[in-house]
C-alpha atoms as a PDB file:
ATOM      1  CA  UNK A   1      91.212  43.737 167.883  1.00  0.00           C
ATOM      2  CA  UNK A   2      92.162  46.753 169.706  1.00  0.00           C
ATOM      3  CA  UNK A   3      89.535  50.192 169.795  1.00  0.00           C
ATOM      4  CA  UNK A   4      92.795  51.863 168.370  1.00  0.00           C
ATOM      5  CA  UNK A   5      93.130  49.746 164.666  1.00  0.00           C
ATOM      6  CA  UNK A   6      89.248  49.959 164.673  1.00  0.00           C
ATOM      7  CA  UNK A   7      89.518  53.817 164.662  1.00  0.00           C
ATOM      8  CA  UNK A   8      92.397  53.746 161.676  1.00  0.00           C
ATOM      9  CA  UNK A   9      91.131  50.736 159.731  1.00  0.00           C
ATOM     10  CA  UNK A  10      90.261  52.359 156.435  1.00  0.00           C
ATOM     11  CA  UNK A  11      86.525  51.780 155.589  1.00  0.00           C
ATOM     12  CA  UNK A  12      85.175  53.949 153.081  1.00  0.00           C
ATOM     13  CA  UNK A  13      85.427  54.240 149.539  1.00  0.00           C
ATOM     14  CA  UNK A  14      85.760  57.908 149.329  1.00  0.00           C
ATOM     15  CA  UNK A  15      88.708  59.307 146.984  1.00  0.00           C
ATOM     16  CA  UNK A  16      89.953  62.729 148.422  1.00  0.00           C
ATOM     17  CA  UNK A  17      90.780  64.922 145.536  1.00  0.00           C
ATOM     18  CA  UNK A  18      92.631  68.748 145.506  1.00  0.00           C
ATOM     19  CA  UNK A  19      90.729  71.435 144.673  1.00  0.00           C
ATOM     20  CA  UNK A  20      93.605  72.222 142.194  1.00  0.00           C
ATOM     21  CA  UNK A  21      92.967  68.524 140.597  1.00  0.00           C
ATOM     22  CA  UNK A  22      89.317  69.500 140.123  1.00  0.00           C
ATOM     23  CA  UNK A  23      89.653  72.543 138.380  1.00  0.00           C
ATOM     24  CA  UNK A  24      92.486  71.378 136.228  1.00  0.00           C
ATOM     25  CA  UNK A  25      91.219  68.338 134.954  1.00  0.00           C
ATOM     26  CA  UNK A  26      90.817  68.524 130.957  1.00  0.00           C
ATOM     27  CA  UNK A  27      86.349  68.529 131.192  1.00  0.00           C
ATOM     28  CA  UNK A  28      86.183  71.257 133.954  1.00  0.00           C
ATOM     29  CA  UNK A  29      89.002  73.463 132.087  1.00  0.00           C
ATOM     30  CA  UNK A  30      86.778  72.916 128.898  1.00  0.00           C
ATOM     31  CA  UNK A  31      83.517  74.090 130.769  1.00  0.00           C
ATOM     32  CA  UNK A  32      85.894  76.854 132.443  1.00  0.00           C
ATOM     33  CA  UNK A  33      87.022  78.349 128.761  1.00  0.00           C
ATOM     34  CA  UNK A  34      83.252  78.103 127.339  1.00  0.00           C
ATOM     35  CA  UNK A  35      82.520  80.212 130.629  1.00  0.00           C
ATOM     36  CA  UNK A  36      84.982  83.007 130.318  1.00  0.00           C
ATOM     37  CA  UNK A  37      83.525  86.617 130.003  1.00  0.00           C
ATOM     38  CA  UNK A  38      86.211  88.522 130.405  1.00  0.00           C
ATOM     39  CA  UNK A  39      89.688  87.285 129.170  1.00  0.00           C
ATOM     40  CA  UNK A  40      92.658  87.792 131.589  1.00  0.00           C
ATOM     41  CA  UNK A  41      94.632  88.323 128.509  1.00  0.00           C
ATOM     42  CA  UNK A  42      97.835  90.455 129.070  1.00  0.00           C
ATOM     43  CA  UNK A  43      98.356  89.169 132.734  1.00  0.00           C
ATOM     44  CA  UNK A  44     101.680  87.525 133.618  1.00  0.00           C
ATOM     45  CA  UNK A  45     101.107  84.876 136.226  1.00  0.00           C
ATOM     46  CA  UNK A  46     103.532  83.211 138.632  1.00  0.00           C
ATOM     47  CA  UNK A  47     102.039  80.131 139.390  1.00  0.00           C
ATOM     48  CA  UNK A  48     103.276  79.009 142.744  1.00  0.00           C
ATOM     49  CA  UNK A  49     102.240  75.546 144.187  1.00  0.00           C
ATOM     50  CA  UNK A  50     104.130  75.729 147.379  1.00  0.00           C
ATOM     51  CA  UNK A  51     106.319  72.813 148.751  1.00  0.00           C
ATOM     52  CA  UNK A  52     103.964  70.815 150.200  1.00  0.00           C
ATOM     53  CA  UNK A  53     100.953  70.233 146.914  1.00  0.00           C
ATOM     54  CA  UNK A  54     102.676  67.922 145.000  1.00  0.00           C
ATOM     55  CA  UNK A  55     105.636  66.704 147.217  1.00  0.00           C
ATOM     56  CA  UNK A  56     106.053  63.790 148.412  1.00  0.00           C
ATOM     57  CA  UNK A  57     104.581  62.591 145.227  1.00  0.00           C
ATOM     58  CA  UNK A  58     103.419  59.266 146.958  1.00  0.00           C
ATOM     59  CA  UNK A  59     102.245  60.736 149.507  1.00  0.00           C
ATOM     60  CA  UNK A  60      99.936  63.106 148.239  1.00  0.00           C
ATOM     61  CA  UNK A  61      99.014  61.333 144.915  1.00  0.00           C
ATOM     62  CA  UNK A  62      98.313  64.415 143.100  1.00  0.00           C
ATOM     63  CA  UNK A  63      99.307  63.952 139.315  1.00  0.00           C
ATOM     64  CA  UNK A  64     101.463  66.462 138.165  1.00  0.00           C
ATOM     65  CA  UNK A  65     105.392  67.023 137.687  1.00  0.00           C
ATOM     66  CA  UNK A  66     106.505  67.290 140.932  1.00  0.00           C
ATOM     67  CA  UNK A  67     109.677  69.514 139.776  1.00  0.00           C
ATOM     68  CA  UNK A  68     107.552  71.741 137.371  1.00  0.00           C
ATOM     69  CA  UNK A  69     103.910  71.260 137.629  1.00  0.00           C
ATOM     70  CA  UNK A  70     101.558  72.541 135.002  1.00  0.00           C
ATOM     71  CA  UNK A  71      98.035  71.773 136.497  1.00  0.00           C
ATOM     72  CA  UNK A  72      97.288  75.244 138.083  1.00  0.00           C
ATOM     73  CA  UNK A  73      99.621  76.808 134.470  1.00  0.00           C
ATOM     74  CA  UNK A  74      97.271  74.911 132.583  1.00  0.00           C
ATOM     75  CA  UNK A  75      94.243  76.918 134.063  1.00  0.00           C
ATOM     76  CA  UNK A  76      95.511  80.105 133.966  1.00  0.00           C
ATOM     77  CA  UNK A  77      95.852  79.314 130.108  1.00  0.00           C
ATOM     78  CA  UNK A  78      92.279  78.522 130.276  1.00  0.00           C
ATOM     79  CA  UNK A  79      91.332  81.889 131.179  1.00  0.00           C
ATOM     80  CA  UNK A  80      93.256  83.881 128.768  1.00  0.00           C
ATOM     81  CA  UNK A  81      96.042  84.745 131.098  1.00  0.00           C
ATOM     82  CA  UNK A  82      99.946  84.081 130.843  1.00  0.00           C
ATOM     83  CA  UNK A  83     102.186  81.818 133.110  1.00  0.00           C
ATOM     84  CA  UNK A  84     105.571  82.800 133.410  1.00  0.00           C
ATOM     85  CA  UNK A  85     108.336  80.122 133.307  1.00  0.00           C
ATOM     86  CA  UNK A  86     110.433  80.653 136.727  1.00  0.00           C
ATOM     87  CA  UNK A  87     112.101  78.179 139.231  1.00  0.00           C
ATOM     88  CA  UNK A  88     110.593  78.914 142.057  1.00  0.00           C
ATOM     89  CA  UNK A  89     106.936  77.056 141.766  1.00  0.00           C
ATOM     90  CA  UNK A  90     107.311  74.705 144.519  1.00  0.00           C
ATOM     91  CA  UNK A  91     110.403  76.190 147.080  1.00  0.00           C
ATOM     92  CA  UNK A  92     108.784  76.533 150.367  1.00  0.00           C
ATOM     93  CA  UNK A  93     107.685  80.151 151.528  1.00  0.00           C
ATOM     94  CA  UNK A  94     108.563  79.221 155.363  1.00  0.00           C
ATOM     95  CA  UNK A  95     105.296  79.524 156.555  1.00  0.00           C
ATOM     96  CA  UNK A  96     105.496  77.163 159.102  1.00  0.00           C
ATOM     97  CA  UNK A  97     108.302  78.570 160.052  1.00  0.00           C
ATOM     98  CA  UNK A  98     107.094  82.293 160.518  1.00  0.00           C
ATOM     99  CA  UNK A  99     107.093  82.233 164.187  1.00  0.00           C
ATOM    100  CA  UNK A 100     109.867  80.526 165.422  1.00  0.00           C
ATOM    101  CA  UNK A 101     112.179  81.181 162.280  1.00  0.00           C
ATOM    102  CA  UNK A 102     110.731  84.498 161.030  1.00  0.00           C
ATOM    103  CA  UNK A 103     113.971  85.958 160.043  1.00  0.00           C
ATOM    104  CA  UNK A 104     114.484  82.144 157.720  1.00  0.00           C
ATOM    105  CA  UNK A 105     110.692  82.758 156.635  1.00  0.00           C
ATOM    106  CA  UNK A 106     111.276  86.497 155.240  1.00  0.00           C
ATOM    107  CA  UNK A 107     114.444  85.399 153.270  1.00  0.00           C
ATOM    108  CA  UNK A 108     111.985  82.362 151.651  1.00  0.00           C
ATOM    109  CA  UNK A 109     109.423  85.251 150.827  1.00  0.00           C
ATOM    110  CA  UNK A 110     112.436  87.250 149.487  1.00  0.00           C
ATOM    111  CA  UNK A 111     113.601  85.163 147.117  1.00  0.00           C
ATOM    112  CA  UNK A 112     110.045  83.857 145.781  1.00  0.00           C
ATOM    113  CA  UNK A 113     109.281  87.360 145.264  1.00  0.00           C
ATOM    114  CA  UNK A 114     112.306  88.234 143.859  1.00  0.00           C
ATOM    115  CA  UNK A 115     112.247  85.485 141.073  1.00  0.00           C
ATOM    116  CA  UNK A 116     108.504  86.184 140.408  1.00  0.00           C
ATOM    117  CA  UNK A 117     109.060  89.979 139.644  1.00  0.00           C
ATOM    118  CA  UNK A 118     112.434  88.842 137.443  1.00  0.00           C
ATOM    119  CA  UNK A 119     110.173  86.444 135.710  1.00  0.00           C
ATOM    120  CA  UNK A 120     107.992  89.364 134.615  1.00  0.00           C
ATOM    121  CA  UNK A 121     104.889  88.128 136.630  1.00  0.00           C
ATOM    122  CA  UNK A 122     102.188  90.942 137.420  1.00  0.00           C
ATOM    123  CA  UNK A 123     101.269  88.497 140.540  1.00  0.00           C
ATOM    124  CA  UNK A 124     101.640  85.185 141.825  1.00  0.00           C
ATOM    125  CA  UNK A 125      98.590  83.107 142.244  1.00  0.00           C
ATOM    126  CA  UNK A 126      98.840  80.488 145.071  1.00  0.00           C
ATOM    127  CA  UNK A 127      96.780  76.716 145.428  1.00  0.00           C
ATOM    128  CA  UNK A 128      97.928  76.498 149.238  1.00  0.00           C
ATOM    129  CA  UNK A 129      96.115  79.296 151.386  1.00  0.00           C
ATOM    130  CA  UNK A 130      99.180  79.480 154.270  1.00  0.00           C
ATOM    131  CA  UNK A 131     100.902  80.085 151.227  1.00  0.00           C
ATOM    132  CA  UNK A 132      99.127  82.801 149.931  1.00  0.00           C
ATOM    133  CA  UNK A 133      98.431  84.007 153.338  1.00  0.00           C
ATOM    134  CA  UNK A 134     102.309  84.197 154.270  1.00  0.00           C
ATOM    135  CA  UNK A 135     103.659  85.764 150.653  1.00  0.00           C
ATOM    136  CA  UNK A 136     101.067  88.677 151.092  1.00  0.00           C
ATOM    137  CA  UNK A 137     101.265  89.758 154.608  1.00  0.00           C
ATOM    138  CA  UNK A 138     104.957  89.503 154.591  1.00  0.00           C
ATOM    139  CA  UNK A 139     106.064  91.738 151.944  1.00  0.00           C
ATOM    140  CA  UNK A 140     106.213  94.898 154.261  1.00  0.00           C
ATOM    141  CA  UNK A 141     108.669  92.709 156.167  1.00  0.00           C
ATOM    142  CA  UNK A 142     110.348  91.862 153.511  1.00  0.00           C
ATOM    143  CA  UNK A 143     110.676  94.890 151.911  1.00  0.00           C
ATOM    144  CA  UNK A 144     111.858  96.635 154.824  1.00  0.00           C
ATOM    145  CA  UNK A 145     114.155  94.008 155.873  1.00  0.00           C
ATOM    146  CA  UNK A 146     115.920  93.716 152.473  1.00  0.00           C
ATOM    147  CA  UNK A 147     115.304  97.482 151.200  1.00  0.00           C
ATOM    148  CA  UNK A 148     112.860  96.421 148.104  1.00  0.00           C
ATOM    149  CA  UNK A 149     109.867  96.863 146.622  1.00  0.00           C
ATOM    150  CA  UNK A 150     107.608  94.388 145.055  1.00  0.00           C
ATOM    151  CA  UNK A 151     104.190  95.412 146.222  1.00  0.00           C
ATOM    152  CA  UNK A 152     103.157  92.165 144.256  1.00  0.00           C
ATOM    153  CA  UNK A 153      99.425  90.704 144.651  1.00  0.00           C
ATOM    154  CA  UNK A 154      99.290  87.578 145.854  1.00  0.00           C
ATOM    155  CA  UNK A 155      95.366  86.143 144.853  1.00  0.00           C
ATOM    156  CA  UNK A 156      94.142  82.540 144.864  1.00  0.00           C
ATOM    157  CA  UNK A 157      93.753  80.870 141.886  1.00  0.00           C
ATOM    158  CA  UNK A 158      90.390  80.361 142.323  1.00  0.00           C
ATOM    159  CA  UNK A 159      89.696  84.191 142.709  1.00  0.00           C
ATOM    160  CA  UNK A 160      91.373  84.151 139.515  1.00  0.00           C
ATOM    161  CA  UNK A 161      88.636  82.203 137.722  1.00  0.00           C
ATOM    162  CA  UNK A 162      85.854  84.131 139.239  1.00  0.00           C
ATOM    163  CA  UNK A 163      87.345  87.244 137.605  1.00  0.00           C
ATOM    164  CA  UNK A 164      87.526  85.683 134.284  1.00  0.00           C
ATOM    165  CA  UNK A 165      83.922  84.111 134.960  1.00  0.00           C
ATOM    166  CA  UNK A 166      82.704  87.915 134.820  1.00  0.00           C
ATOM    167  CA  UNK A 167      82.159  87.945 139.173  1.00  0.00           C
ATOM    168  CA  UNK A 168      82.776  91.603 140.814  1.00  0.00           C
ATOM    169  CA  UNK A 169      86.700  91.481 142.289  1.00  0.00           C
ATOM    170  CA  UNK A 170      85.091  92.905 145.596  1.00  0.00           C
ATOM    171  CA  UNK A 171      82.635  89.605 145.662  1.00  0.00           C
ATOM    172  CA  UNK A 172      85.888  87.954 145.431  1.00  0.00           C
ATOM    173  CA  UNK A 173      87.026  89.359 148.204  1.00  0.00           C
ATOM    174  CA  UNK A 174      90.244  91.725 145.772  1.00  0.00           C
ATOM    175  CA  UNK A 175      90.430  94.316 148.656  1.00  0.00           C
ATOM    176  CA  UNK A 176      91.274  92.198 151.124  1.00  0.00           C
ATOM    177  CA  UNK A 177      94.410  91.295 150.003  1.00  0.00           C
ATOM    178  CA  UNK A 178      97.179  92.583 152.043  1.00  0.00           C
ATOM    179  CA  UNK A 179      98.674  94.340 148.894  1.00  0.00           C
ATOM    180  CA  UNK A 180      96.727  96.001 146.776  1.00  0.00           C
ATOM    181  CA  UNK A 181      95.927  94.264 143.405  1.00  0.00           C
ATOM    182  CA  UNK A 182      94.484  97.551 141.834  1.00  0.00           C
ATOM    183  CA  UNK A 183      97.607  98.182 139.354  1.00  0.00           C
ATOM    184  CA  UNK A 184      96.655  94.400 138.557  1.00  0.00           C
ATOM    185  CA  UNK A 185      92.639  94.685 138.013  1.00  0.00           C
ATOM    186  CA  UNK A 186      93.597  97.963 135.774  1.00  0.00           C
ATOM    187  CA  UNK A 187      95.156  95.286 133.549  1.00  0.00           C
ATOM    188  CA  UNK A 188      92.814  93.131 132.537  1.00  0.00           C
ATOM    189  CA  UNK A 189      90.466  96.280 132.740  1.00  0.00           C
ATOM    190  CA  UNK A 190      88.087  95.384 135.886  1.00  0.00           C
ATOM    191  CA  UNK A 191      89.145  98.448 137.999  1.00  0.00           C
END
């Protein structure tokens, strides 16, 4: 046998599971609703899972509709909050491509954006981090490329659940988002 197939020859037992799987499962979004002190009730979520979360779907063996997942829907429920229906859950954001294709990658943030705020969402909430990342630095771009304004928060989900678990949005780290999530806080009344 060669050193190579020695180094690839699968060994373990270990079954890798998304964070996203973990949090959504139906015990953990029990325990999550039991532990909610303050309700996000009122917020309008865009849930966005990004292209690459649950596509290929035997690739990446995550169980959920690959066309219209729910999992990350299902746990905004859980904390009192709203997801909005919209069509843009998993289009890529281009953020592999913000570099060599930036002027591609600020159209894919355009329209994301674009169908969030038409979908009446207060914010998106993003699983993948390059995808969160990407959305919220590049909305200056965008909105100066395209003449716009969505000034739209871009948290992760998980920050999310902290709020609703009663932690302080600056623990969360609220104010370092790129665009300020203030007008959002002031909804659910922590600002």
């Amino acid at each position: 046998s060669s050193a190579a197939s020695d180094v690839y020859k699968r060994q373990g037992k270990v079954k890798l599971r998304y964070y996203l799987d973990i949090f959504s499962n139906p015990e953990t979004l029990s325990e999550i609703e039991k532990k909610v002190k303050k309700s996000l009730k009122g917020l309008k979520v865009a849930c966005y899972y990004g292209c690459l979360f649950v596509k290929p779907p035997k690739i990446v063996n995550f169980v959920d509709d690959p066309e219209d997942p729910q999992s990350m829907d299902n746990i905004i429920r859980a904390l009192g909050a709203e997801p909005v229906q919209w069509p843009y859950k998993t289009e890529c954001c281009g953020a592999s491509l913000g570099v060599t294709l930036e002027d591609h990658c600020t159209k894919l943030c355009n329209d994301i954006l674009g169908f969030a705020r038409d979908s009446g969402a207060d914010c998106i909430v993003a699983a993948c981090p390059l995808c969160q990342a990407n959305l919220d630095m590049r909305q200056v771009t965008v909105e100066k490329k395209y003449g716009v304004s969505y000034r739209m928060p871009i948290p992760f989900f998980t920050q999310l659940i902290g709020l609703a678990l009663g932690l302080d949005p600056k623990t969360l780290g609220f104010p370092k988002l790129f665009v300020d999530p203030v007008g959002m806080l002031k909804k659910v009344g922590v600002a």
